[in-house]
PDB file of N, CA and C in Angstrom:
ATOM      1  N   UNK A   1     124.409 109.598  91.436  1.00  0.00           N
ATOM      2  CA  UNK A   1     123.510 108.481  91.714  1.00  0.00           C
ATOM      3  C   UNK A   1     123.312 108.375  93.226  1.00  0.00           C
ATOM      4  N   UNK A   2     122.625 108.166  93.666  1.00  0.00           N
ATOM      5  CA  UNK A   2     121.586 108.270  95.442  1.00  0.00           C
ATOM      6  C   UNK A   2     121.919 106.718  95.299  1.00  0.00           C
ATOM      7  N   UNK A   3     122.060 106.436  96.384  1.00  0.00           N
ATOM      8  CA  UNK A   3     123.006 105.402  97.182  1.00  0.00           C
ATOM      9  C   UNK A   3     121.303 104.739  97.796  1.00  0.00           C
ATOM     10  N   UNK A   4     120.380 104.022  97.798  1.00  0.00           N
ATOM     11  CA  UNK A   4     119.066 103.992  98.218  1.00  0.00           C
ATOM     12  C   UNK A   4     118.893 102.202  98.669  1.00  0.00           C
ATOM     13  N   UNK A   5     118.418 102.314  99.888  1.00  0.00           N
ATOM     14  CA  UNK A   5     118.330 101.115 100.907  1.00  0.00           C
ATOM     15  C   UNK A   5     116.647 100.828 100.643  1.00  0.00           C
ATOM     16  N   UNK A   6     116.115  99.779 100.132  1.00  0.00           N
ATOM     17  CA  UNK A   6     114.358  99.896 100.907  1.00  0.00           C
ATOM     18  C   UNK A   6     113.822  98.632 101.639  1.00  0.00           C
ATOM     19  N   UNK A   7     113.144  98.804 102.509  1.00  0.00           N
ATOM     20  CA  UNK A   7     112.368  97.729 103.623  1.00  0.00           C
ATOM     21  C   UNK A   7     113.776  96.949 104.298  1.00  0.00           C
ATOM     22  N   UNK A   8     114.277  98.213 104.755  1.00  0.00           N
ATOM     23  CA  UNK A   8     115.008  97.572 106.304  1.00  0.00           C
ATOM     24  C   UNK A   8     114.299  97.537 107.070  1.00  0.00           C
ATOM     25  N   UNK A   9     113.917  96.059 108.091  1.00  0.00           N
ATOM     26  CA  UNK A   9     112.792  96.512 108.801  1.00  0.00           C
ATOM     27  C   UNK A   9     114.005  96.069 110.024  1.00  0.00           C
ATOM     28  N   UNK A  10     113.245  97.399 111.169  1.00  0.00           N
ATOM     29  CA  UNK A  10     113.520  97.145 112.666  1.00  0.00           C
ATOM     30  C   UNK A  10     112.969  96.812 113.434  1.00  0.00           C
ATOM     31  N   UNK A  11     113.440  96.833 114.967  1.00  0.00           N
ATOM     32  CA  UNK A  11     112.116  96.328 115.855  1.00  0.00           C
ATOM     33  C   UNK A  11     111.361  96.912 116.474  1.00  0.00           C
ATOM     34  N   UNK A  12     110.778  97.197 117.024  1.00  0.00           N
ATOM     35  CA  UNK A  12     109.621  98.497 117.593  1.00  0.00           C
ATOM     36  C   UNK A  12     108.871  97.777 118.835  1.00  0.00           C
ATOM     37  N   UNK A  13     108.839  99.133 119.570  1.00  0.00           N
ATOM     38  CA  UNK A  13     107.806  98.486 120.938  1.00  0.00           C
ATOM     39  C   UNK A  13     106.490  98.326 120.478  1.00  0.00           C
ATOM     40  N   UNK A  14     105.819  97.022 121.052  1.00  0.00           N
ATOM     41  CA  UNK A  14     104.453  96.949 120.875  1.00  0.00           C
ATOM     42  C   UNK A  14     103.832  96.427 119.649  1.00  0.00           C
ATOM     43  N   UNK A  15     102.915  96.642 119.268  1.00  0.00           N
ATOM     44  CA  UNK A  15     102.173  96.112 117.873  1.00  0.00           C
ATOM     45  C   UNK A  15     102.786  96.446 116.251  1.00  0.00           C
ATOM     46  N   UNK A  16     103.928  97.148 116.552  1.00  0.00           N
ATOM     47  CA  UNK A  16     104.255  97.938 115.753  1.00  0.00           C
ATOM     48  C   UNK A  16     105.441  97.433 114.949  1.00  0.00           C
ATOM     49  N   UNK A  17     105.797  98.227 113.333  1.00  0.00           N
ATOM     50  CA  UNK A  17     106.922  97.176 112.332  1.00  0.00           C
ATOM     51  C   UNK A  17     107.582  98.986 111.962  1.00  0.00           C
ATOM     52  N   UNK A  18     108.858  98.263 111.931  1.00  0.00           N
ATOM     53  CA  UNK A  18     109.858  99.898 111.599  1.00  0.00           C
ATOM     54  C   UNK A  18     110.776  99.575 110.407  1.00  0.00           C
ATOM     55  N   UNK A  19     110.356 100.082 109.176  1.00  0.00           N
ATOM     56  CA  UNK A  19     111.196 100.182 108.240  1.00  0.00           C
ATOM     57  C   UNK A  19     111.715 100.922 107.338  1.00  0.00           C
ATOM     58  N   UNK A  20     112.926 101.457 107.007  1.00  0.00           N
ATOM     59  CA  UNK A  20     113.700 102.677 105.883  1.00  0.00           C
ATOM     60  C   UNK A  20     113.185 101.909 105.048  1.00  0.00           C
ATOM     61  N   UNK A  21     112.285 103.227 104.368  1.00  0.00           N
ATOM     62  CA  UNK A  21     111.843 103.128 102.930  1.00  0.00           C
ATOM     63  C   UNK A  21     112.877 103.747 102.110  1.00  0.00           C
ATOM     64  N   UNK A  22     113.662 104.881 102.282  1.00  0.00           N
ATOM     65  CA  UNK A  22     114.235 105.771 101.642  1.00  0.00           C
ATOM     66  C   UNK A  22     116.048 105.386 102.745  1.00  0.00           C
ATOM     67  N   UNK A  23     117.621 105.565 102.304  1.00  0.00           N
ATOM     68  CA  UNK A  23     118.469 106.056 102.786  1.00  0.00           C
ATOM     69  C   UNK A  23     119.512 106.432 101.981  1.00  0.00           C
ATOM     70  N   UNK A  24     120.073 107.508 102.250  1.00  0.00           N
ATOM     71  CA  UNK A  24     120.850 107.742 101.345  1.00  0.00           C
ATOM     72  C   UNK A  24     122.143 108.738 102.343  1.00  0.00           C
ATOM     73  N   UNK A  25     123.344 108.347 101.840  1.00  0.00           N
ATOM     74  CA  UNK A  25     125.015 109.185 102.224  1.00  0.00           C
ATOM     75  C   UNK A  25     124.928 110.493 102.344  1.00  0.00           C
ATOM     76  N   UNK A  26     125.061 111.293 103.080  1.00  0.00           N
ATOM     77  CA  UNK A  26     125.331 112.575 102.778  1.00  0.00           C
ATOM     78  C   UNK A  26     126.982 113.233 102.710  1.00  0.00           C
ATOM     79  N   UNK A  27     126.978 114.245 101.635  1.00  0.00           N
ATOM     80  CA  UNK A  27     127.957 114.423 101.863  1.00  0.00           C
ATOM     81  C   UNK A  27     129.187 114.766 102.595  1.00  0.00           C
ATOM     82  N   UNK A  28     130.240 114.396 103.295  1.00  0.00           N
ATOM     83  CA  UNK A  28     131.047 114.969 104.371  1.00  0.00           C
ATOM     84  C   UNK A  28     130.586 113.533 105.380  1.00  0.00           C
ATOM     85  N   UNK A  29     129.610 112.871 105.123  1.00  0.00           N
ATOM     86  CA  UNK A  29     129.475 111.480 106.526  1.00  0.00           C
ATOM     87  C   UNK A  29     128.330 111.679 106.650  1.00  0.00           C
ATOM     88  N   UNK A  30     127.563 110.862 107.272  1.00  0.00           N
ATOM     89  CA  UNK A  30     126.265 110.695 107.786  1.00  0.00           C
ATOM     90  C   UNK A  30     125.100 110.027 106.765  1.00  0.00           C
ATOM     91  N   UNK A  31     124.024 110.308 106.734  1.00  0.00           N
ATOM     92  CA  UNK A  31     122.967 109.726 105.968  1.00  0.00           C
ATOM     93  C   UNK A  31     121.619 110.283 106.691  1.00  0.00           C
ATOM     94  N   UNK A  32     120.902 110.286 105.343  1.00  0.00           N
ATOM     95  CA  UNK A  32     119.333 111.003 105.672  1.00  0.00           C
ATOM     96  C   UNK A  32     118.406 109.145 105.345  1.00  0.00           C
ATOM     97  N   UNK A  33     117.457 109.341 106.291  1.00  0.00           N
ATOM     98  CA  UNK A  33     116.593 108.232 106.165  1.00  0.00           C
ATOM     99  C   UNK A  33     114.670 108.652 106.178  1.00  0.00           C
ATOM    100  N   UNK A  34     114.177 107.762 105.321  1.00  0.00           N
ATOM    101  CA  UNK A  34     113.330 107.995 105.718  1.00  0.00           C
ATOM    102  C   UNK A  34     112.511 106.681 106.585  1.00  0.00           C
ATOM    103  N   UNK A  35     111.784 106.638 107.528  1.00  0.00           N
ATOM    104  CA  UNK A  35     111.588 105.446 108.415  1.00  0.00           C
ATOM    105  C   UNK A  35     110.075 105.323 108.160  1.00  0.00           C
ATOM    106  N   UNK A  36     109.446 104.396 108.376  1.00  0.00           N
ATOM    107  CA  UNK A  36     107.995 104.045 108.175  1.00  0.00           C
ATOM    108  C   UNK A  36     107.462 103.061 109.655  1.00  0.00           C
ATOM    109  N   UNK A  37     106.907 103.878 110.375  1.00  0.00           N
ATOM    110  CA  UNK A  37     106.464 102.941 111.760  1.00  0.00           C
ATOM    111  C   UNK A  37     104.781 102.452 111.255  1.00  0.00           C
ATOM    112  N   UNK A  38     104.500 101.377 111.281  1.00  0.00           N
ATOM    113  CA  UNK A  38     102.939 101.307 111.337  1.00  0.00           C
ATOM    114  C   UNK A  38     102.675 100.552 112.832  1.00  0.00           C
ATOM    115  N   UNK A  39     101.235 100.744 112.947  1.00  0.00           N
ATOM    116  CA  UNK A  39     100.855 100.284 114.324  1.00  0.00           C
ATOM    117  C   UNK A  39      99.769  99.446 113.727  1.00  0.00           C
ATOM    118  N   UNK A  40      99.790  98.550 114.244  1.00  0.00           N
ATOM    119  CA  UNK A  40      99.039  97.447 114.031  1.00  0.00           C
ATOM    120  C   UNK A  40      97.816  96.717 114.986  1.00  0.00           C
ATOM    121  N   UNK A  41      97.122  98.167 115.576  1.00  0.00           N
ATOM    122  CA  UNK A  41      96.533  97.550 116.356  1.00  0.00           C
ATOM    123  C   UNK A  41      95.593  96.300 116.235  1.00  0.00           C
ATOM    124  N   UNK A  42      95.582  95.617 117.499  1.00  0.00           N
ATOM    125  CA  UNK A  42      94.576  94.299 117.513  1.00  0.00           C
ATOM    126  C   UNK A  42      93.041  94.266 117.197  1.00  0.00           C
ATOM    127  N   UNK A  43      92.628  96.045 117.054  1.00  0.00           N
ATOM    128  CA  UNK A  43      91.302  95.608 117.144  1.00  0.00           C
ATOM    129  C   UNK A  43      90.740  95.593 115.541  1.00  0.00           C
ATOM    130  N   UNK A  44      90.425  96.366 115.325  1.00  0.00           N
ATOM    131  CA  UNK A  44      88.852  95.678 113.694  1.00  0.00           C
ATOM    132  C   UNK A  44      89.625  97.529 113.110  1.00  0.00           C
ATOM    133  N   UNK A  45      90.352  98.684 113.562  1.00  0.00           N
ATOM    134  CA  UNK A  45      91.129  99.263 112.997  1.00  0.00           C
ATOM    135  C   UNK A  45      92.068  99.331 112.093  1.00  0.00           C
ATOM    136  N   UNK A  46      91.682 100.307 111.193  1.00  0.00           N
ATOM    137  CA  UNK A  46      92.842 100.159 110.022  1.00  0.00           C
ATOM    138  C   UNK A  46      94.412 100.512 110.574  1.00  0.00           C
ATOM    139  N   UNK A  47      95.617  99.824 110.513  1.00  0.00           N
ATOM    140  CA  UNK A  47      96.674 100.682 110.831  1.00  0.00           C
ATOM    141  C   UNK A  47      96.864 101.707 110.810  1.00  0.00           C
ATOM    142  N   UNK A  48      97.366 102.501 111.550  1.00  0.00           N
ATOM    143  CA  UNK A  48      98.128 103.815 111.170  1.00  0.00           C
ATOM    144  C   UNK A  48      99.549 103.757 111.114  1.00  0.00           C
ATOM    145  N   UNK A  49     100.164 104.912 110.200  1.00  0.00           N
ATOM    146  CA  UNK A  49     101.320 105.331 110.261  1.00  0.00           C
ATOM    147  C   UNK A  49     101.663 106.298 110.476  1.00  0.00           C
ATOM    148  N   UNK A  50     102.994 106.078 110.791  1.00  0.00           N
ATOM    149  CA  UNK A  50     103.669 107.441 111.181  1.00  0.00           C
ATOM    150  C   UNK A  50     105.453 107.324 110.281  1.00  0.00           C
ATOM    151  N   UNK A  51     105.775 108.288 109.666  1.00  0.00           N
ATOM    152  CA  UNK A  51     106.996 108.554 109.040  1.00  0.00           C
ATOM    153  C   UNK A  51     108.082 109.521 109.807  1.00  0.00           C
ATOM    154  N   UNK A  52     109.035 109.152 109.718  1.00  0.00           N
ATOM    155  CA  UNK A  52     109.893 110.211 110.397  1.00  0.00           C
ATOM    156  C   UNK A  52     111.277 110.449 109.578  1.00  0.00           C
ATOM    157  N   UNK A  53     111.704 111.525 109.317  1.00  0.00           N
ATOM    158  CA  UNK A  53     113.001 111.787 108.578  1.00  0.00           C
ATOM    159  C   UNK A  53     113.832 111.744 109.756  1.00  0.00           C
ATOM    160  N   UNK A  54     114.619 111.001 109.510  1.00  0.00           N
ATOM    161  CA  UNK A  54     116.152 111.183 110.345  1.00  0.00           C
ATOM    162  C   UNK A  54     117.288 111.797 109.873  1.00  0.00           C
ATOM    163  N   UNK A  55     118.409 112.444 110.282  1.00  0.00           N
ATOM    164  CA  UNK A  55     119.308 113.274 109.702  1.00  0.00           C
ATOM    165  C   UNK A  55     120.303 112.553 110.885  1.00  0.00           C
ATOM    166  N   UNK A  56     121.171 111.064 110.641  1.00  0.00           N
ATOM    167  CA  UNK A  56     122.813 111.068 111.185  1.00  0.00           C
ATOM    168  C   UNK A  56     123.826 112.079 110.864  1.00  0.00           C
ATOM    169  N   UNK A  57     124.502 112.586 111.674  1.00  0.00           N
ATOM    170  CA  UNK A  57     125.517 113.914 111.279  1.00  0.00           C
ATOM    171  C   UNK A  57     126.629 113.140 111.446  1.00  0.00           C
ATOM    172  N   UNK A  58     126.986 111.839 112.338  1.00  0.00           N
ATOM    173  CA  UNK A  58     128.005 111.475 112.924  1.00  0.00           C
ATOM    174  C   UNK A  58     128.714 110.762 111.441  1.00  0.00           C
ATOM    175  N   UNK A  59     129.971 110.885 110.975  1.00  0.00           N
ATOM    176  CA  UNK A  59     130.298 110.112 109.852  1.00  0.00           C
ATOM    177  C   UNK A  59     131.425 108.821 110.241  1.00  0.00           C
ATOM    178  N   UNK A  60     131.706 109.005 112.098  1.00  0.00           N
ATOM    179  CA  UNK A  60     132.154 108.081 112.726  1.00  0.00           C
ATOM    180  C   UNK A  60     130.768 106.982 113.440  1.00  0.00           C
ATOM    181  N   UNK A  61     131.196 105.589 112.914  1.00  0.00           N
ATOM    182  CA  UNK A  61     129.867 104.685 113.107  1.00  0.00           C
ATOM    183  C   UNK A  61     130.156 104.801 114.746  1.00  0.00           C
ATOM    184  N   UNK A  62     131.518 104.512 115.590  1.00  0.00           N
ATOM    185  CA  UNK A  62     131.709 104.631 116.250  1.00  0.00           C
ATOM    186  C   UNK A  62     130.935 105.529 117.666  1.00  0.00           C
ATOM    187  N   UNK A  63     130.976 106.713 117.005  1.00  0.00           N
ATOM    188  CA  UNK A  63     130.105 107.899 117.407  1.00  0.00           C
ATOM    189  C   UNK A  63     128.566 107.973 117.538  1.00  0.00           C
ATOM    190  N   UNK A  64     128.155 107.356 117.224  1.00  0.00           N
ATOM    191  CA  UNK A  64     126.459 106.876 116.725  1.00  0.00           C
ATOM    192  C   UNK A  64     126.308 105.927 117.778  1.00  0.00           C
ATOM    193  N   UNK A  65     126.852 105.241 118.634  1.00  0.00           N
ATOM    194  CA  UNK A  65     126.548 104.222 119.418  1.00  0.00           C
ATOM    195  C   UNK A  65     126.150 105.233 120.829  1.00  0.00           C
ATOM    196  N   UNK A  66     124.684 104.561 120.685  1.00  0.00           N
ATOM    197  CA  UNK A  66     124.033 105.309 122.419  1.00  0.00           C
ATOM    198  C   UNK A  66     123.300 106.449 122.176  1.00  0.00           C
ATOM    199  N   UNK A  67     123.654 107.250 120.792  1.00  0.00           N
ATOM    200  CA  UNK A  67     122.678 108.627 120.291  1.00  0.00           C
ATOM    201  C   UNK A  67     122.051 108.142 119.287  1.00  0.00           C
ATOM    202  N   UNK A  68     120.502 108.705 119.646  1.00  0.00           N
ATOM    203  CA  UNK A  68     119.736 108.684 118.621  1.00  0.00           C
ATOM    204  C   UNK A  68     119.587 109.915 117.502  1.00  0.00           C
ATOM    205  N   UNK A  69     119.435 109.559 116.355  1.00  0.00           N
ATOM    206  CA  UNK A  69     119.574 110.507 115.106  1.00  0.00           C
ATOM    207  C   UNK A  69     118.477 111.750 115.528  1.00  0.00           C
ATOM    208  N   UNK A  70     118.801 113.232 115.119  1.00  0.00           N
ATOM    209  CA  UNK A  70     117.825 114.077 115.238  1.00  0.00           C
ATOM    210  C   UNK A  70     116.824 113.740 114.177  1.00  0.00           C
ATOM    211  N   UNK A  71     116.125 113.824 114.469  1.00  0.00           N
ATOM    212  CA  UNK A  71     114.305 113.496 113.970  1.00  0.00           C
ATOM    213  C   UNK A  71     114.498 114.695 113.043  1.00  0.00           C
ATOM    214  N   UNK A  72     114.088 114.945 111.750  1.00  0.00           N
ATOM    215  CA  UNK A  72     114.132 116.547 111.083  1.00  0.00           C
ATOM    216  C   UNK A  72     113.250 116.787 110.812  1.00  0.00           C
ATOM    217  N   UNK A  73     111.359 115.666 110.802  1.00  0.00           N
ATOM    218  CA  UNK A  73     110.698 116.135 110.036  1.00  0.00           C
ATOM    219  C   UNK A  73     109.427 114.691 110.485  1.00  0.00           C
ATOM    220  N   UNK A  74     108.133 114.534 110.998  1.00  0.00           N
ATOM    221  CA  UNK A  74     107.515 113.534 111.330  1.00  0.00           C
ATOM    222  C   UNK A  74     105.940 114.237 110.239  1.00  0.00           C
ATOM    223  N   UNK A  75     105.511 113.080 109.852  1.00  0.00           N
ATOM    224  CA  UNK A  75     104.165 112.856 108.944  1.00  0.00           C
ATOM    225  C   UNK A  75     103.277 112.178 109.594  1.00  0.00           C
ATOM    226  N   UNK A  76     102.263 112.016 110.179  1.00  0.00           N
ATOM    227  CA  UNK A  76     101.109 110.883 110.428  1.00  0.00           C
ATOM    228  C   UNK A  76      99.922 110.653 109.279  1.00  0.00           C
ATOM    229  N   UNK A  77      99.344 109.647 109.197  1.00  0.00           N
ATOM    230  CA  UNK A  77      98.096 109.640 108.714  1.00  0.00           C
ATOM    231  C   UNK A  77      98.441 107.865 107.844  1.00  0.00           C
ATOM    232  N   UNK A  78      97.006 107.639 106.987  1.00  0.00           N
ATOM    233  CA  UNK A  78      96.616 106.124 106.710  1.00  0.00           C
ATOM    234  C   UNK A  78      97.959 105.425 105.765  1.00  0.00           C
ATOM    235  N   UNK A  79      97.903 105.850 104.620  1.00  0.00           N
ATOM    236  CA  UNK A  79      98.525 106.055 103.442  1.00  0.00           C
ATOM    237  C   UNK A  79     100.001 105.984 103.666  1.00  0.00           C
ATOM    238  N   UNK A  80     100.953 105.106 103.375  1.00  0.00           N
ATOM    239  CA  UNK A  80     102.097 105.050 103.624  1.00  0.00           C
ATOM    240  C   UNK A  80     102.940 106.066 102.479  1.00  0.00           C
ATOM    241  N   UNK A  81     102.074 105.291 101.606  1.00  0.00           N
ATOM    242  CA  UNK A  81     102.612 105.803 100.428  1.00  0.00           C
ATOM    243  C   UNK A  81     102.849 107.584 100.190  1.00  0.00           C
ATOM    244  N   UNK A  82     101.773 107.936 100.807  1.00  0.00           N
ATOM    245  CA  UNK A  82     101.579 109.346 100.384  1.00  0.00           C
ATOM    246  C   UNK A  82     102.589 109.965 101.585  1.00  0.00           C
ATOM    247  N   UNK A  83     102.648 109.777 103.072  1.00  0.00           N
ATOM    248  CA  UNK A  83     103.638 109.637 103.755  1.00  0.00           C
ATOM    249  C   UNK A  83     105.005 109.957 103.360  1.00  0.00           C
ATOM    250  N   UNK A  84     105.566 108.855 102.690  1.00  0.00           N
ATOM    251  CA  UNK A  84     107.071 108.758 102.054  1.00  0.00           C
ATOM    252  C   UNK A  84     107.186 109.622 101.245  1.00  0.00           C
ATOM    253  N   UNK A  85     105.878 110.073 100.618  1.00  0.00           N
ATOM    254  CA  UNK A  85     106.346 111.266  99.313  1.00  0.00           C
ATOM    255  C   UNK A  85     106.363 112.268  99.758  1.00  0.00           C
ATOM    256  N   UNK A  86     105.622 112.587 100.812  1.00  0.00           N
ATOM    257  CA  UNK A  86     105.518 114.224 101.492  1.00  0.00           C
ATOM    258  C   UNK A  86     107.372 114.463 102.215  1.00  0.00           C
ATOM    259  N   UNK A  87     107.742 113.291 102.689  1.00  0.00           N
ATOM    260  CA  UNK A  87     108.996 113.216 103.219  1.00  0.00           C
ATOM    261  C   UNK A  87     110.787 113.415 101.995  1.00  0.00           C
ATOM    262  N   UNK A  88     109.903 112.507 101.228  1.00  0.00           N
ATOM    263  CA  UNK A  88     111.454 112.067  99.854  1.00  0.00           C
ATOM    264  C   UNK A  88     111.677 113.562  99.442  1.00  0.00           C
ATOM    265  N   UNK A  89     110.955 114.427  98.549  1.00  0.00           N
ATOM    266  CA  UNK A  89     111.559 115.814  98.989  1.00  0.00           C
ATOM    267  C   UNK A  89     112.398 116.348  99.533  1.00  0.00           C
ATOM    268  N   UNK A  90     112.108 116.453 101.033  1.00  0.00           N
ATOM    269  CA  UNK A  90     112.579 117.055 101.577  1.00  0.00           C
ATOM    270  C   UNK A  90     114.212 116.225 101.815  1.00  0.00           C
ATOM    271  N   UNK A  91     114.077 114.836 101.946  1.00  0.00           N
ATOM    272  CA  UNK A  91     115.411 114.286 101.888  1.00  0.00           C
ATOM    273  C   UNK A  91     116.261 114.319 100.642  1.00  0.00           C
ATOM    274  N   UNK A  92     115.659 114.960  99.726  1.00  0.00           N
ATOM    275  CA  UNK A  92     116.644 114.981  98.632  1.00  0.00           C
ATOM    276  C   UNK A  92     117.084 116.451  98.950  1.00  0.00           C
ATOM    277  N   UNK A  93     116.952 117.140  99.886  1.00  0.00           N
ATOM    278  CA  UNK A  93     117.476 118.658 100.062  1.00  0.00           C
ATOM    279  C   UNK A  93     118.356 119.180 100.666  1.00  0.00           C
ATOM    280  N   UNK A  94     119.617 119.306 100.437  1.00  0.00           N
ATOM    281  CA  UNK A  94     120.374 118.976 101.898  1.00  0.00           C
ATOM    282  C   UNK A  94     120.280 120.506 102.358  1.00  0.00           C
ATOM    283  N   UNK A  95     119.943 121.799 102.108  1.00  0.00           N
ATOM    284  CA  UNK A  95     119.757 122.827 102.257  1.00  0.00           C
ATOM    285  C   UNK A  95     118.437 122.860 103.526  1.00  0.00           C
ATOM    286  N   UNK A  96     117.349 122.041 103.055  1.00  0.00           N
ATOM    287  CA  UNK A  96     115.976 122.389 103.583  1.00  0.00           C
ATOM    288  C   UNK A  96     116.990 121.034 104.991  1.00  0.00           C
ATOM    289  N   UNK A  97     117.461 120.213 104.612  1.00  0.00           N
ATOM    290  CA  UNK A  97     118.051 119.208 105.582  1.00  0.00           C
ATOM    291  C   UNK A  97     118.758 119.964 106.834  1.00  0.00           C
ATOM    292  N   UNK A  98     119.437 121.178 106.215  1.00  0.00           N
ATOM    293  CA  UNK A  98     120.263 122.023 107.610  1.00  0.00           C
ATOM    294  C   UNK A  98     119.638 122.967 108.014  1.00  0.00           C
ATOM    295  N   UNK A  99     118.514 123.182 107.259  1.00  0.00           N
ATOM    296  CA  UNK A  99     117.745 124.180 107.938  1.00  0.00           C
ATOM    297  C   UNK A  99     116.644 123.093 109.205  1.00  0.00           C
ATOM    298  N   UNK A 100     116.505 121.918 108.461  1.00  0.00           N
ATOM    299  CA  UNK A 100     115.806 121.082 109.958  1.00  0.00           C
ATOM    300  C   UNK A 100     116.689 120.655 111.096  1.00  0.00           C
ATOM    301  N   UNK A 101     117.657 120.461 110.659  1.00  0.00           N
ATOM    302  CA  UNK A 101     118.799 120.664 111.771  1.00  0.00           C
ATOM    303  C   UNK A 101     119.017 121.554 113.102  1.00  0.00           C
ATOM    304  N   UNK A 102     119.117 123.018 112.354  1.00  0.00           N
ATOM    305  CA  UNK A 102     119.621 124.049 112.757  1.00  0.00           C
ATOM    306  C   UNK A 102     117.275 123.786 113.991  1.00  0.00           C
ATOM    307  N   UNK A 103     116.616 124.185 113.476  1.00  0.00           N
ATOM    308  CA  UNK A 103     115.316 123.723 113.781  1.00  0.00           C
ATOM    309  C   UNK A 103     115.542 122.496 115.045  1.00  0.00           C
ATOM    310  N   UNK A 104     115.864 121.613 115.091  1.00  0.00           N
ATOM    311  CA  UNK A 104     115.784 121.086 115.809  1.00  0.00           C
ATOM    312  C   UNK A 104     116.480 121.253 117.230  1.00  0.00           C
ATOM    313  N   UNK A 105     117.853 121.747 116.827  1.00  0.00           N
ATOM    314  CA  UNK A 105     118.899 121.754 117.746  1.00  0.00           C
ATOM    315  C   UNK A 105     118.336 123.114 118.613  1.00  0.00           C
ATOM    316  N   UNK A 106     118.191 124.179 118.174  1.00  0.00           N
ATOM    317  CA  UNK A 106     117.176 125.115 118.698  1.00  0.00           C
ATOM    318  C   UNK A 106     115.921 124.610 119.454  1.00  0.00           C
ATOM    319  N   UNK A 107     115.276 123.608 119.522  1.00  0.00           N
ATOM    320  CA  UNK A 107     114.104 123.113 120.189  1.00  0.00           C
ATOM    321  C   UNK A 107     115.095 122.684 121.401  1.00  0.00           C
ATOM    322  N   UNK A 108     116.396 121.795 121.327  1.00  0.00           N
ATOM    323  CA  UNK A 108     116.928 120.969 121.946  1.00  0.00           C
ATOM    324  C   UNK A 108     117.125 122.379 123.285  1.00  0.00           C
ATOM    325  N   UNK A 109     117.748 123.189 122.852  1.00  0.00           N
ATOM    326  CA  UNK A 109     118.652 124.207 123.236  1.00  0.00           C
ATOM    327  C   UNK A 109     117.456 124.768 124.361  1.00  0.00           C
ATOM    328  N   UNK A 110     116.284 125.169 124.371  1.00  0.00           N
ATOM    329  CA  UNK A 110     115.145 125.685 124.840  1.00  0.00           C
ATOM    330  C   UNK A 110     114.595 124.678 126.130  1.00  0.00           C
ATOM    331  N   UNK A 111     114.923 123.283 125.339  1.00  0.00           N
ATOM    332  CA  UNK A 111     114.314 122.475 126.395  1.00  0.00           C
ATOM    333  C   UNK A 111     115.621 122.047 127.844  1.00  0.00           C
ATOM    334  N   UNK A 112     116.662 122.797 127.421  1.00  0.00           N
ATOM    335  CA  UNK A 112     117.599 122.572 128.695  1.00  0.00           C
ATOM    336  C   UNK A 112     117.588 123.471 129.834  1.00  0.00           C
TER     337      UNK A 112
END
């Protein structure tokens, strides 16, 4: 059974609302999330969104204070809905999950 959090909302710079649609434990510590930013601009525009998979590795909460989670996977466009589904996939994978990992940390590694 998937351990599942929905509409935690956070706070966000600007016009904008941040909330896990999707979270769930992984095994060994950590947790995969999926996040939902919309922007809300002021003018006569429809919102946009943006989704982002997060991957915590740290299974000490301790450890998590001051680092932000590697990003494994970002979506844009209108549709929230369709958003979260292109994402839930991939968070149910913990295989395709270490392969965005391994993906990311390699970007990290390049940019030093």
């Amino acid at each position: 059974m998937l351990d599942q959090q929905h509409n935690v909302e956070y706070a966000a710079l600007d016009d904008r609302t941040r909330d896990a649609r999707y979270h769930r434990w992984l095994p060994g510590g950590g947790y995969v999330e999926i996040e939902v930013e919309v922007d809300h601009a002021g003018d006569a525009s429809p919102p946009s969104a943006r989704d982002r998979l997060v991957l915590e590795r740290r299974a000490d909460r301790c450890r998590r204070i001051g680092h932000s989670p590697p990003v494994v996977a970002i979506v844009v466009g209108d549709d929230v809905n369709t958003l979260v589904a292109a994402l839930f996939r991939l968070a149910l994978d913990n295989a395709a999950l270490a392969r965005g990992l391994i993906q990311w940390q390699s970007g990290r590694m390049r940019a030093d």
